[in-house]
PDB file of N, CA and C in Angstrom:
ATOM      1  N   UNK A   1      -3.467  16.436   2.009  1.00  0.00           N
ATOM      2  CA  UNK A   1      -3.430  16.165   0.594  1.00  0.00           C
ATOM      3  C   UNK A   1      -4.631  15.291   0.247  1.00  0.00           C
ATOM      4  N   UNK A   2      -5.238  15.723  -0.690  1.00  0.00           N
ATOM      5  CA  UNK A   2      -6.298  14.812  -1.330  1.00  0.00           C
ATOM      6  C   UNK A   2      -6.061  14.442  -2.709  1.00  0.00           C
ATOM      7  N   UNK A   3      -6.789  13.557  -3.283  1.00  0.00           N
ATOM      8  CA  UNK A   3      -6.790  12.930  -4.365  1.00  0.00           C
ATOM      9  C   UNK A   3      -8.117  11.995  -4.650  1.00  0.00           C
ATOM     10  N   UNK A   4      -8.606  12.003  -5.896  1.00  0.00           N
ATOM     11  CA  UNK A   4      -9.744  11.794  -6.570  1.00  0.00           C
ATOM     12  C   UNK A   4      -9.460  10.125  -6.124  1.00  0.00           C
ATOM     13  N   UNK A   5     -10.431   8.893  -5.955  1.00  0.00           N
ATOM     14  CA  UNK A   5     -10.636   8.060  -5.863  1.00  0.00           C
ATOM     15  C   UNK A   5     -12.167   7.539  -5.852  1.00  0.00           C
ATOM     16  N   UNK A   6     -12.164   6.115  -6.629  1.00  0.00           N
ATOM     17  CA  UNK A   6     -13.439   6.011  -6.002  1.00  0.00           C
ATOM     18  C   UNK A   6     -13.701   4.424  -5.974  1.00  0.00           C
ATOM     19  N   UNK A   7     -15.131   4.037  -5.754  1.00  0.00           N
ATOM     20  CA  UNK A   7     -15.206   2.047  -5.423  1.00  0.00           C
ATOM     21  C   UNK A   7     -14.821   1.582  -6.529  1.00  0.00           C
ATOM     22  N   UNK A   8     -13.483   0.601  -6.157  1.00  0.00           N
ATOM     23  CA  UNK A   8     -13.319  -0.310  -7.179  1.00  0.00           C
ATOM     24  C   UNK A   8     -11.708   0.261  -7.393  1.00  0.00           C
ATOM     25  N   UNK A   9     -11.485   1.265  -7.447  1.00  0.00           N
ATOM     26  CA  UNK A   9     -10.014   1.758  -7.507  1.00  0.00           C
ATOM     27  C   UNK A   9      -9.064   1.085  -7.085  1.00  0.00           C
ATOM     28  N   UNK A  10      -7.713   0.882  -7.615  1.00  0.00           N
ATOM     29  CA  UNK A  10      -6.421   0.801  -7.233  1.00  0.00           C
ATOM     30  C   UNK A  10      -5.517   1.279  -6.514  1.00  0.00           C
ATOM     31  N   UNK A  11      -5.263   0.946  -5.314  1.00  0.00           N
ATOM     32  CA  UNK A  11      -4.165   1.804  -4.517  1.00  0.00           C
ATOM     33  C   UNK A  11      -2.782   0.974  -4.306  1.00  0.00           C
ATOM     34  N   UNK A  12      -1.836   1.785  -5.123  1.00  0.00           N
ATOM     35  CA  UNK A  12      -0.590   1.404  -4.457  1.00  0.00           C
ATOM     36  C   UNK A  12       0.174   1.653  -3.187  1.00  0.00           C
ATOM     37  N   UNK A  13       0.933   1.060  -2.615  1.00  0.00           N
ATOM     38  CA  UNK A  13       1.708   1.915  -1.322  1.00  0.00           C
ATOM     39  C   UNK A  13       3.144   1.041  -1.651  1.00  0.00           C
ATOM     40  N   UNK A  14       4.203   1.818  -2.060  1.00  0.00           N
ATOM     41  CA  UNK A  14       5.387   0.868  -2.068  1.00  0.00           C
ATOM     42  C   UNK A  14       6.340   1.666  -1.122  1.00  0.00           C
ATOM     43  N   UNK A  15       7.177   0.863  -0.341  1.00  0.00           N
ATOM     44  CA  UNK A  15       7.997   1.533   1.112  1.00  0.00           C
ATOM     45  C   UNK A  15       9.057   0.916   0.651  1.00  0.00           C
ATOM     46  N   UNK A  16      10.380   0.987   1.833  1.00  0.00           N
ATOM     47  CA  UNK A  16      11.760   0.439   1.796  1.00  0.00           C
ATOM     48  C   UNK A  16      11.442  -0.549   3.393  1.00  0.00           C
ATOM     49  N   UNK A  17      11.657  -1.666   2.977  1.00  0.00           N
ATOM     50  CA  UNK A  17      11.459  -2.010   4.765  1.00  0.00           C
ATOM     51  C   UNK A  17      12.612  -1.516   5.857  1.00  0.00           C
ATOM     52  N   UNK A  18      12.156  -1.364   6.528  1.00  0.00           N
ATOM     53  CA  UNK A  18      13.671  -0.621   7.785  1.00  0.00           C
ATOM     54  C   UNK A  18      14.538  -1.727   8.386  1.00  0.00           C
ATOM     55  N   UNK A  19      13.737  -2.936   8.256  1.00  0.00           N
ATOM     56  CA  UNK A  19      15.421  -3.528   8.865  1.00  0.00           C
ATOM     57  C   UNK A  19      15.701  -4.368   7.774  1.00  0.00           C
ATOM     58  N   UNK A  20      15.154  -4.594   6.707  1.00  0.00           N
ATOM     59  CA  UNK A  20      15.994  -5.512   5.567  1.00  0.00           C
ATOM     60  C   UNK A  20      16.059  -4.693   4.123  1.00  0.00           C
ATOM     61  N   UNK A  21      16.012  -3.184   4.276  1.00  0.00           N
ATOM     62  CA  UNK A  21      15.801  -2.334   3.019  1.00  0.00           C
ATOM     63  C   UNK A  21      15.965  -2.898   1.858  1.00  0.00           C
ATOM     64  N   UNK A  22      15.058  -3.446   1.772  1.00  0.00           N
ATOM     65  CA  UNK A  22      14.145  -4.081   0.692  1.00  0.00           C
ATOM     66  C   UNK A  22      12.880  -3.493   0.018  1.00  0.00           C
ATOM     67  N   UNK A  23      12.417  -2.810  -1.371  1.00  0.00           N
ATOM     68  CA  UNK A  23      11.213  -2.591  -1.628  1.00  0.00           C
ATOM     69  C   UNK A  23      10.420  -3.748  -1.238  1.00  0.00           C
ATOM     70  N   UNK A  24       9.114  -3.138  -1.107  1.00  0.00           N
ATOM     71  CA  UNK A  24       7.843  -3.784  -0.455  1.00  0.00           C
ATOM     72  C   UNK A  24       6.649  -2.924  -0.902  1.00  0.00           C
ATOM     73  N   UNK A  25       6.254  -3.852  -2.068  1.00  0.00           N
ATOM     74  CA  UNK A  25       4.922  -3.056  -2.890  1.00  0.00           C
ATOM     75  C   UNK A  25       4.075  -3.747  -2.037  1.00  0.00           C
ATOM     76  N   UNK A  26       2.380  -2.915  -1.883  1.00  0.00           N
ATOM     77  CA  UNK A  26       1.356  -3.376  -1.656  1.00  0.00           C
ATOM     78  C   UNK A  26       0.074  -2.745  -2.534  1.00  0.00           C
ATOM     79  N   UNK A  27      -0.995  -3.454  -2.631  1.00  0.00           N
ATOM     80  CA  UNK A  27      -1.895  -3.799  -3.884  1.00  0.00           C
ATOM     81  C   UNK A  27      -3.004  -4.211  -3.446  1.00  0.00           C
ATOM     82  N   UNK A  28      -4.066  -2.867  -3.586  1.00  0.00           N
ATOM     83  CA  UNK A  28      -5.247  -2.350  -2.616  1.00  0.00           C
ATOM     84  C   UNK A  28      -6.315  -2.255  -3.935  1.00  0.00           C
ATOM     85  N   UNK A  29      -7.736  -2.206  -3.186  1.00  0.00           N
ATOM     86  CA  UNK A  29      -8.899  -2.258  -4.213  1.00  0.00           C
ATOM     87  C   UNK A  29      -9.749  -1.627  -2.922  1.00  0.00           C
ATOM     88  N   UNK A  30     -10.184  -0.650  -3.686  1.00  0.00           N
ATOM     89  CA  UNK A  30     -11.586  -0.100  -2.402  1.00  0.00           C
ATOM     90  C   UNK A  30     -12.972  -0.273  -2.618  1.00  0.00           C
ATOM     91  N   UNK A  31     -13.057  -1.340  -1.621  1.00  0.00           N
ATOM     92  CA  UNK A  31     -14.400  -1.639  -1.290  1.00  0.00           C
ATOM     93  C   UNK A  31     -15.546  -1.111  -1.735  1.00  0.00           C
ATOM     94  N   UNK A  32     -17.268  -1.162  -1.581  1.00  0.00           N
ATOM     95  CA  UNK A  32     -17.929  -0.490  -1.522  1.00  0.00           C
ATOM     96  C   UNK A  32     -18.518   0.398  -0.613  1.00  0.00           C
ATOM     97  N   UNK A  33     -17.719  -0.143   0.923  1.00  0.00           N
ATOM     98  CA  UNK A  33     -17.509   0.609   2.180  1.00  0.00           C
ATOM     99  C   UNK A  33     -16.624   1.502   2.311  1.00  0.00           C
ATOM    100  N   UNK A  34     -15.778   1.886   1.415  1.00  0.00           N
ATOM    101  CA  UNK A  34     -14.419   2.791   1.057  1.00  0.00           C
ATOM    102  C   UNK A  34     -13.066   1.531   2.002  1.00  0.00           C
ATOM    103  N   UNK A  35     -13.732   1.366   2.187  1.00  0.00           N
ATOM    104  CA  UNK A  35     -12.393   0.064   3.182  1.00  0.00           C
ATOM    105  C   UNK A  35     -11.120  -0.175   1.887  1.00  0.00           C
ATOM    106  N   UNK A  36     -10.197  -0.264   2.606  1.00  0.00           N
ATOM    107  CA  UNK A  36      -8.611  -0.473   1.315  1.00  0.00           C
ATOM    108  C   UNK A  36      -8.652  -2.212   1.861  1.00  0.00           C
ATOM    109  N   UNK A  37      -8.867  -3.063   0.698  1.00  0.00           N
ATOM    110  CA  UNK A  37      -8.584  -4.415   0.806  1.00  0.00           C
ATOM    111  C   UNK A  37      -7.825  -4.512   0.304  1.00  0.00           C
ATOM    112  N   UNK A  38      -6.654  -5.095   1.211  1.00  0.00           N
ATOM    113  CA  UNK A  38      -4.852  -5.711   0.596  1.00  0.00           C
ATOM    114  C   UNK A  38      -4.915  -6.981  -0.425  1.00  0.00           C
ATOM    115  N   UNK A  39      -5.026  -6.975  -1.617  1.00  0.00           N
ATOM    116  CA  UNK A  39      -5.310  -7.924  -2.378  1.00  0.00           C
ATOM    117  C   UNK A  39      -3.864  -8.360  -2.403  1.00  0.00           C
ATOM    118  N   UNK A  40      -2.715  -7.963  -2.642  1.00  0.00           N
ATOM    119  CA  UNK A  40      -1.060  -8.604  -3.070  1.00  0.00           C
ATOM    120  C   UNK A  40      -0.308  -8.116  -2.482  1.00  0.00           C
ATOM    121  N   UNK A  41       1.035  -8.760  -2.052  1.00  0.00           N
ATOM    122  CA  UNK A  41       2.136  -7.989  -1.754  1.00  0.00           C
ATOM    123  C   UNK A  41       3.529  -8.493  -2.337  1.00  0.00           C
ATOM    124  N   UNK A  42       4.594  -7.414  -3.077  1.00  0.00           N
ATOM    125  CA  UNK A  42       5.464  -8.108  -3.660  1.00  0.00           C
ATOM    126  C   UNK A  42       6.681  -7.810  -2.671  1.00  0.00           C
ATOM    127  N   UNK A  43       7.700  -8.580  -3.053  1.00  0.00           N
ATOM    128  CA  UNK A  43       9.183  -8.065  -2.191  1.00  0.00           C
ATOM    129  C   UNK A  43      10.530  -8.714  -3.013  1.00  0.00           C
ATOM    130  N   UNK A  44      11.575  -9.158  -2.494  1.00  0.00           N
ATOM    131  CA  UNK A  44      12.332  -9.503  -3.274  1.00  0.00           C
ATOM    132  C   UNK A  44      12.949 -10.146  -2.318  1.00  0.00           C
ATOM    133  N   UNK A  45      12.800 -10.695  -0.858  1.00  0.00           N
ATOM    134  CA  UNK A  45      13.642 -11.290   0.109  1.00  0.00           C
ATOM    135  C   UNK A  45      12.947 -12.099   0.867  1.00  0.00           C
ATOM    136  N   UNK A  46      12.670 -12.743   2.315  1.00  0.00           N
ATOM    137  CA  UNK A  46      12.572 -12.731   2.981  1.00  0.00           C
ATOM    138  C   UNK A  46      13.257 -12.513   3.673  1.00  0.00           C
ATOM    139  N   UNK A  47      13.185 -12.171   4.969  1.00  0.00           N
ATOM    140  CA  UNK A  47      13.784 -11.419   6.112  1.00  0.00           C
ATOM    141  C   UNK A  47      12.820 -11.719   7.523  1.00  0.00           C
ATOM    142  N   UNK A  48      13.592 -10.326   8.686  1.00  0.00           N
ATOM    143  CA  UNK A  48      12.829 -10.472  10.159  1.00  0.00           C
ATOM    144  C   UNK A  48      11.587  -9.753   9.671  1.00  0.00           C
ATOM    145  N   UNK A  49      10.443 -10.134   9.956  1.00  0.00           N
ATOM    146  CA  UNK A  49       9.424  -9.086  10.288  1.00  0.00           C
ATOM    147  C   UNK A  49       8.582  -9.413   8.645  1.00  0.00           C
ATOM    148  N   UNK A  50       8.882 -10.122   8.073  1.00  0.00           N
ATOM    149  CA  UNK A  50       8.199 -10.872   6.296  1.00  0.00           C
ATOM    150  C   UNK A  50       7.804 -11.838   6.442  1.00  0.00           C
ATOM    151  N   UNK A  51       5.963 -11.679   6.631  1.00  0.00           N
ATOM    152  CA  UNK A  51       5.668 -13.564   6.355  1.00  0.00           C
ATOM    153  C   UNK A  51       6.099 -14.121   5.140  1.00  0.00           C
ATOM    154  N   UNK A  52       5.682 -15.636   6.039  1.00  0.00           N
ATOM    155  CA  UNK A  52       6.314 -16.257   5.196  1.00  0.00           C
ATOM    156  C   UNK A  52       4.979 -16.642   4.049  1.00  0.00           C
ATOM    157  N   UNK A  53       3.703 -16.692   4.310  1.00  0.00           N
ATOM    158  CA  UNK A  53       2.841 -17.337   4.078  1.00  0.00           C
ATOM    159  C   UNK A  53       1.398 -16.012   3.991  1.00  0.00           C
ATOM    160  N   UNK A  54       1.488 -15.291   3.521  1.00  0.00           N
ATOM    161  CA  UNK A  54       0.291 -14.201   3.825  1.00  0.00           C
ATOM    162  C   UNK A  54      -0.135 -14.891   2.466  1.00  0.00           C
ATOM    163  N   UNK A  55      -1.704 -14.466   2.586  1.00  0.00           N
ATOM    164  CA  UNK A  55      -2.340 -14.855   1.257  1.00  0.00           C
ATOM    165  C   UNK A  55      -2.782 -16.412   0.523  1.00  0.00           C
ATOM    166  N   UNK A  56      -3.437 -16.628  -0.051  1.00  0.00           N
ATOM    167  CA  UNK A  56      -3.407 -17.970  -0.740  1.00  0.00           C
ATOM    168  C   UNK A  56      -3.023 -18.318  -1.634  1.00  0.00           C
ATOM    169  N   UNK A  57      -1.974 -17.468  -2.388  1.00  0.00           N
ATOM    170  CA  UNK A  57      -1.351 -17.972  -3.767  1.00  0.00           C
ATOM    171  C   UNK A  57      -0.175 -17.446  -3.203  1.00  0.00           C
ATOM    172  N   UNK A  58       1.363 -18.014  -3.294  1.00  0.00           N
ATOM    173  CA  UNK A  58       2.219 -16.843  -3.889  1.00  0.00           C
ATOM    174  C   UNK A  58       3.047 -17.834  -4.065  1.00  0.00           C
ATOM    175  N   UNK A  59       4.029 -17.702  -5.491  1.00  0.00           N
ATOM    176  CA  UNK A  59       5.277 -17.934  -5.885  1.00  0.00           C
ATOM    177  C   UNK A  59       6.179 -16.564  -6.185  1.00  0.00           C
ATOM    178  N   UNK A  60       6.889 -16.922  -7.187  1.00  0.00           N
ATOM    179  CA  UNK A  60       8.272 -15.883  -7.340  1.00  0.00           C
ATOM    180  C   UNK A  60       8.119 -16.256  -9.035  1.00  0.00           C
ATOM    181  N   UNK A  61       8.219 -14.248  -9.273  1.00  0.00           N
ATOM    182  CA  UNK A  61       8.159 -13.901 -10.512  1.00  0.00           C
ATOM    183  C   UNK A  61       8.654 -12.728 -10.942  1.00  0.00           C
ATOM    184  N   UNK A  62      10.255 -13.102 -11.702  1.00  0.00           N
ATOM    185  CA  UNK A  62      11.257 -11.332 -12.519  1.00  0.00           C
ATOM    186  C   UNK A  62      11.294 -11.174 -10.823  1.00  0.00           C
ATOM    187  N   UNK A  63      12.510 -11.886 -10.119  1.00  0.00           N
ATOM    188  CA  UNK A  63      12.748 -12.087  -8.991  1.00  0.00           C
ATOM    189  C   UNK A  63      12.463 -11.410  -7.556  1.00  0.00           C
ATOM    190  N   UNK A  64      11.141 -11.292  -7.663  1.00  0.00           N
ATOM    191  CA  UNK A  64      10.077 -10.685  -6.642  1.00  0.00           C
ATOM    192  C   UNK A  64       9.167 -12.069  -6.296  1.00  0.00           C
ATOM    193  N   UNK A  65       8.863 -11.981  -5.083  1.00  0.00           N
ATOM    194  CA  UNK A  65       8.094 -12.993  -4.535  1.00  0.00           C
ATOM    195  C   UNK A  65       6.558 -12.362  -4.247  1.00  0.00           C
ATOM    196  N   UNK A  66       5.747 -13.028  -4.773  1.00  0.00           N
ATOM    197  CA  UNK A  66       4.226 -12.284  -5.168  1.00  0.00           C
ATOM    198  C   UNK A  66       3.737 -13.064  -4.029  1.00  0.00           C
ATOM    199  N   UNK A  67       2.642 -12.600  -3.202  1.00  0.00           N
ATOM    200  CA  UNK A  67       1.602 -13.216  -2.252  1.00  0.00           C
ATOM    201  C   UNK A  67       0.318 -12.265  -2.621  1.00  0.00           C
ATOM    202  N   UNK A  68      -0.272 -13.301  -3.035  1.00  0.00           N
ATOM    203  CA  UNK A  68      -1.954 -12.766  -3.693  1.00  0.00           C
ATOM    204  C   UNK A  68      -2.975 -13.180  -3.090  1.00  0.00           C
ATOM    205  N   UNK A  69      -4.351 -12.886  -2.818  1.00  0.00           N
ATOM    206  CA  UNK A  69      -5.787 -13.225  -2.602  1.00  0.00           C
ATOM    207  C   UNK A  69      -5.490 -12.894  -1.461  1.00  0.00           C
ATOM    208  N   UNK A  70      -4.982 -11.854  -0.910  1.00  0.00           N
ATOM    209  CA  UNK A  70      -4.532 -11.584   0.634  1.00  0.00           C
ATOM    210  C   UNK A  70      -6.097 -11.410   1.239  1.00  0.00           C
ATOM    211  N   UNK A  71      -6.527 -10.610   0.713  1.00  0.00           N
ATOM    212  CA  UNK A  71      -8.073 -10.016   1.005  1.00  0.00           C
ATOM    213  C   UNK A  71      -8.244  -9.505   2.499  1.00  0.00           C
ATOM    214  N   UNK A  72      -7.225  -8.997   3.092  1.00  0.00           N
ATOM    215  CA  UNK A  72      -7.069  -8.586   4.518  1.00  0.00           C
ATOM    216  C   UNK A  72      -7.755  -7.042   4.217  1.00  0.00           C
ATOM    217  N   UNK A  73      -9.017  -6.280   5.478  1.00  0.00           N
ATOM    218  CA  UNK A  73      -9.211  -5.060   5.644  1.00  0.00           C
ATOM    219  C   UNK A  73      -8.715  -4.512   6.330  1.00  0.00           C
ATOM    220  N   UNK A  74      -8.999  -3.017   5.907  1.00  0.00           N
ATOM    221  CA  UNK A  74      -8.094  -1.602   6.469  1.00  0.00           C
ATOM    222  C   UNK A  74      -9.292  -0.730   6.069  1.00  0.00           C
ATOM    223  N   UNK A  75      -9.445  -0.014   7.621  1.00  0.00           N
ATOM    224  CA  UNK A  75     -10.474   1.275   7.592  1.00  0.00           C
ATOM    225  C   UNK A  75      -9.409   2.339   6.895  1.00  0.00           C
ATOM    226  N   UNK A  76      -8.070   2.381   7.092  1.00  0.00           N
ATOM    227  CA  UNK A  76      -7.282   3.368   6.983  1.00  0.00           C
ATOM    228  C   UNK A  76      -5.952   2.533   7.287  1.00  0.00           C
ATOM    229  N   UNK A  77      -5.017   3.121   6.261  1.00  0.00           N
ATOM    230  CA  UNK A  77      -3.496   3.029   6.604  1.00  0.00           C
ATOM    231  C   UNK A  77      -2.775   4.002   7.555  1.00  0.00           C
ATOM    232  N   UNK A  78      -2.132   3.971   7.966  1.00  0.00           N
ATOM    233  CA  UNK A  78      -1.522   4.404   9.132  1.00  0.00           C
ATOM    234  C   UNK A  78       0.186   4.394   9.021  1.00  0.00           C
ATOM    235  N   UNK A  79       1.091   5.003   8.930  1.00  0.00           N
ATOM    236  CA  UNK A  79       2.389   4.802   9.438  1.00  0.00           C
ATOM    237  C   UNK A  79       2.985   6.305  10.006  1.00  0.00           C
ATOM    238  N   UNK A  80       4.354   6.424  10.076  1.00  0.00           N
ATOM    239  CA  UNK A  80       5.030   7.122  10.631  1.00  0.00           C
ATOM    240  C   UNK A  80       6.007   7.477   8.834  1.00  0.00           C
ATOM    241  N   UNK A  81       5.483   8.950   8.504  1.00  0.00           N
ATOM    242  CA  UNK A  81       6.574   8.677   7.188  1.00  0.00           C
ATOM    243  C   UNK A  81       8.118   9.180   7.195  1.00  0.00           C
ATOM    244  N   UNK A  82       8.766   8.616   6.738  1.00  0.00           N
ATOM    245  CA  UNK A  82       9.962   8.864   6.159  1.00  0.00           C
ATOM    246  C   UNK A  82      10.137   9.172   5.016  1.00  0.00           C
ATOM    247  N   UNK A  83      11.283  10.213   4.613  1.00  0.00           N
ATOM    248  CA  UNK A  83      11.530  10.115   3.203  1.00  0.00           C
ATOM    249  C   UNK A  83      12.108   9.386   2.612  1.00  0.00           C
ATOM    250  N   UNK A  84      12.846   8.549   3.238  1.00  0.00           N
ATOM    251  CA  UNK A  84      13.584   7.425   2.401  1.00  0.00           C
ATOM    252  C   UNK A  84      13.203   6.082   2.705  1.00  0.00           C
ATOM    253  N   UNK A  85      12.023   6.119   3.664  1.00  0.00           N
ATOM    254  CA  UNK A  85      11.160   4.328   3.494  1.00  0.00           C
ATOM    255  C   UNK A  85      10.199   4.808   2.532  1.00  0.00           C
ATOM    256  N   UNK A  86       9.603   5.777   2.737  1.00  0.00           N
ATOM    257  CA  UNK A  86       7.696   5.956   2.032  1.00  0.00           C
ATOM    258  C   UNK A  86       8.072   5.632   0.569  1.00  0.00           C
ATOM    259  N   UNK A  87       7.886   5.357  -0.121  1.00  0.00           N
ATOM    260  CA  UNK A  87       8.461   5.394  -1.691  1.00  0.00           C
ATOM    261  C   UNK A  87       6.672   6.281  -2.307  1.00  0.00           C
ATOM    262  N   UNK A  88       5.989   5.563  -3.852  1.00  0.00           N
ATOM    263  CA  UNK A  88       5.228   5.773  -4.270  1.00  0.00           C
ATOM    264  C   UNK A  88       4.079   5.458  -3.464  1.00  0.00           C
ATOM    265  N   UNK A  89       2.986   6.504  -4.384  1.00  0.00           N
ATOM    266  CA  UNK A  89       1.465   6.367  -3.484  1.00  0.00           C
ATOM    267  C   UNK A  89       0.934   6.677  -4.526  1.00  0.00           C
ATOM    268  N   UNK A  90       0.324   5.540  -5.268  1.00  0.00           N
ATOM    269  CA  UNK A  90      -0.337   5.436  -6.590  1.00  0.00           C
ATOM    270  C   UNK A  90      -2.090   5.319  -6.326  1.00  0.00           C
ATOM    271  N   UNK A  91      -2.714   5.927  -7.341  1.00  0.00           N
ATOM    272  CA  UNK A  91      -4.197   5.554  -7.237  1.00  0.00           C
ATOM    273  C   UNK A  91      -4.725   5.115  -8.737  1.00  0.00           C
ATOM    274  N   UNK A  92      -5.023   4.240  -8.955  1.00  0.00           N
ATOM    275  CA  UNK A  92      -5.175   3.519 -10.597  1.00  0.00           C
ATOM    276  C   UNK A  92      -4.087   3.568 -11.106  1.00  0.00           C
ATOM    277  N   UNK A  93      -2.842   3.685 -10.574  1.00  0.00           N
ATOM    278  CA  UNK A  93      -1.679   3.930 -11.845  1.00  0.00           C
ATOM    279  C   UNK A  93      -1.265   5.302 -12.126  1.00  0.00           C
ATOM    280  N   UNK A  94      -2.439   6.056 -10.958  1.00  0.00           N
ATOM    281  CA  UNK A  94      -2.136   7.383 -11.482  1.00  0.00           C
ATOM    282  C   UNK A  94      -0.953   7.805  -9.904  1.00  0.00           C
ATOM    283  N   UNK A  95       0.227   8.573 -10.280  1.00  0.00           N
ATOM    284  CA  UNK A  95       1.176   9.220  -9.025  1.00  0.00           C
ATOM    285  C   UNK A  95       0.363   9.756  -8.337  1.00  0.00           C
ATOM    286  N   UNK A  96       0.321   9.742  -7.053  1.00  0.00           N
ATOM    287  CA  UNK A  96      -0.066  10.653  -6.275  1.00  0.00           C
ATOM    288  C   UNK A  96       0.621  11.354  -5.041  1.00  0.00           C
ATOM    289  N   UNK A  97       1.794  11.217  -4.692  1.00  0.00           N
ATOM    290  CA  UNK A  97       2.984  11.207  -3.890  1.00  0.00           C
ATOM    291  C   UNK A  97       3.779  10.631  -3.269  1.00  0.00           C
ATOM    292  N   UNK A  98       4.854  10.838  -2.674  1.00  0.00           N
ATOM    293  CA  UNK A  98       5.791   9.908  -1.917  1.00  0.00           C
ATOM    294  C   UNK A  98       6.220  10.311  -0.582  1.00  0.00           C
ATOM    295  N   UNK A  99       7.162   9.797  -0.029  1.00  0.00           N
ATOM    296  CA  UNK A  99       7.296   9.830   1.301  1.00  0.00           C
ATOM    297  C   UNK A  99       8.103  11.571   1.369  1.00  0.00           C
ATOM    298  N   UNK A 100       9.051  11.604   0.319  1.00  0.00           N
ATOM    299  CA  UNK A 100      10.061  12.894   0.351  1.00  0.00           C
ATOM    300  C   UNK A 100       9.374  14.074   0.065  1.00  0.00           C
ATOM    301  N   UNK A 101       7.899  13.740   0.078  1.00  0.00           N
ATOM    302  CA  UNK A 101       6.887  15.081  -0.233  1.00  0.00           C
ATOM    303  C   UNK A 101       5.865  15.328   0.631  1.00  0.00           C
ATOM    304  N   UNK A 102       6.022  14.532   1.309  1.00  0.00           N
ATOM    305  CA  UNK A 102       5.028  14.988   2.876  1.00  0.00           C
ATOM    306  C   UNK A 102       6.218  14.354   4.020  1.00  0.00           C
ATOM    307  N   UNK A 103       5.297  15.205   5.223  1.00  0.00           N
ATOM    308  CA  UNK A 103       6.046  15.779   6.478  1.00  0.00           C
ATOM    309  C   UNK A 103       6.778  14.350   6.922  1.00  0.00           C
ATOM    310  N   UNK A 104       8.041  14.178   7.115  1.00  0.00           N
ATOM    311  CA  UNK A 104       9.330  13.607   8.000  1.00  0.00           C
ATOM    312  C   UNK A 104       8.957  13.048   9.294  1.00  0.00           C
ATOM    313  N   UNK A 105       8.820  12.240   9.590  1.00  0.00           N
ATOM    314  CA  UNK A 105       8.300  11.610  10.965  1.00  0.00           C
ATOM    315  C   UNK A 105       7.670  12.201  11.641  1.00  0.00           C
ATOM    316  N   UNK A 106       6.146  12.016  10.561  1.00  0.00           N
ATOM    317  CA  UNK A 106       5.551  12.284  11.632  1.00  0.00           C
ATOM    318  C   UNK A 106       4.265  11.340  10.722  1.00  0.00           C
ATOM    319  N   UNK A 107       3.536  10.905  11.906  1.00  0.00           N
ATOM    320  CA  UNK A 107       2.092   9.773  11.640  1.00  0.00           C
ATOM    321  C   UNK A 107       1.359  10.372  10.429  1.00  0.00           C
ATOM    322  N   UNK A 108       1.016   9.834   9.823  1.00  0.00           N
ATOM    323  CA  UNK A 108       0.324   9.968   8.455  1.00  0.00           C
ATOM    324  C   UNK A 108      -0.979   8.951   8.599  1.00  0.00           C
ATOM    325  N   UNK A 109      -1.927   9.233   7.819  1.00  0.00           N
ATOM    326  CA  UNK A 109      -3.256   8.401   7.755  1.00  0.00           C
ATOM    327  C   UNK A 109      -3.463   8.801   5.921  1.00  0.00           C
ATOM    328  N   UNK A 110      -4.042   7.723   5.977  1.00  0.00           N
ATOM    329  CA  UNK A 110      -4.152   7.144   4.521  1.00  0.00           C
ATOM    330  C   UNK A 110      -5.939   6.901   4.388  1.00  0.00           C
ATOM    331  N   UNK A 111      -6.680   7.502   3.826  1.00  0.00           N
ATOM    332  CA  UNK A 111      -8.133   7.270   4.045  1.00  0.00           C
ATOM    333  C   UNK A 111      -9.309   7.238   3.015  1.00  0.00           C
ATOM    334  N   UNK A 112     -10.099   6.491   2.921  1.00  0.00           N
ATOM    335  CA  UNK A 112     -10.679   6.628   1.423  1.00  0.00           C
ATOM    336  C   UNK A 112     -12.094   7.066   2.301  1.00  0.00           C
ATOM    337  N   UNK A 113     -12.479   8.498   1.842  1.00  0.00           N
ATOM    338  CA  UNK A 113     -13.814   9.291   2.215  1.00  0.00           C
ATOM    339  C   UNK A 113     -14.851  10.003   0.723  1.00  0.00           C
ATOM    340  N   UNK A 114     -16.136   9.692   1.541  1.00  0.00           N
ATOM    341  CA  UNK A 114     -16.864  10.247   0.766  1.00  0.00           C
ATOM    342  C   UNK A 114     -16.342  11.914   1.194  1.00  0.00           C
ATOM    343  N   UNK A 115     -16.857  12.572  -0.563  1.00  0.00           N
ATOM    344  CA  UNK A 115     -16.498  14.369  -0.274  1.00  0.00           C
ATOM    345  C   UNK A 115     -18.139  14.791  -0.464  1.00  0.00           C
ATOM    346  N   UNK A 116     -18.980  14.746  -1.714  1.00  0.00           N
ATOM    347  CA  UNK A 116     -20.019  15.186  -2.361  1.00  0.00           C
ATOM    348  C   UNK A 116     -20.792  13.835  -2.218  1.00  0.00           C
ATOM    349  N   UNK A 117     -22.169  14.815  -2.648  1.00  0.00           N
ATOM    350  CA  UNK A 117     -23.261  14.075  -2.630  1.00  0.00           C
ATOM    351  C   UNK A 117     -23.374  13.042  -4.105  1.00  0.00           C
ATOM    352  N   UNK A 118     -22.468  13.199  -4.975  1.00  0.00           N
ATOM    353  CA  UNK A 118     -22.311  12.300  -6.101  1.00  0.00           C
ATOM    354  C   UNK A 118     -21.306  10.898  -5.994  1.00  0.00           C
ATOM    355  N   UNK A 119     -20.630  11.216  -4.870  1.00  0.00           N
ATOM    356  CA  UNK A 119     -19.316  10.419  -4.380  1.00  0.00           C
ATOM    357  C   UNK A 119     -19.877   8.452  -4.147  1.00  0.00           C
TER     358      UNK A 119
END
């Protein structure tokens, strides 16, 4: 599956976590290297396996706990999808699919590539 993106873009990835099924948004900006930089992550708990401390800002806001200025890189995302962890896969706001629409356990890669010579 492809989808239009380009430097400076928005990527969402929101999942269910597997041992505290909890949504877990994350909040991406692509580089000028195509690299996905994790700028935020929201949740609504802590739990096993949830820092406590990612990022340099975060309080709690409309009872989600925000961690911002994460600024952590990613050549590529990576998981194993499910249909009922993967949730949305947003690019600017725009849908671009979910977990119940691509293949059931099995490894997925997530990748921001040049296509054309205008790219």
């Amino acid at each position: 599956m492809e989808a239009p993106a380009s430097v400076g873009g928005k990527l969402f990835f929101g999942w269910i976590h597997s041992l505290e099924h909890i949504p877990w948004n994350e909040y991406y900006h692509i580089d000028e290297d195509l690299n996905l930089i994790l700028d935020a992550i929201t949740f609504p708990a802590f739990g096993a396996g949830i820092p406590e401390n990612k990022g340099k800002v975060c309080y709690v806001k409309d009872g989600l706990i925000h961690m911002e200025e994460i600024d952590q890189k990613f050549e590529e995302l990576a998981w194993l999808n499910s249909h009922m962890a993967t949730q949305d896969i947003m690019i600017d706001d725009k849908f671009i699919t979910r977990g119940d629409k691509l293949p059931e356990h099995r490894r997925l890669r997530l990748v921001i590539e040049r296509r054309g010579p205008n790219d």
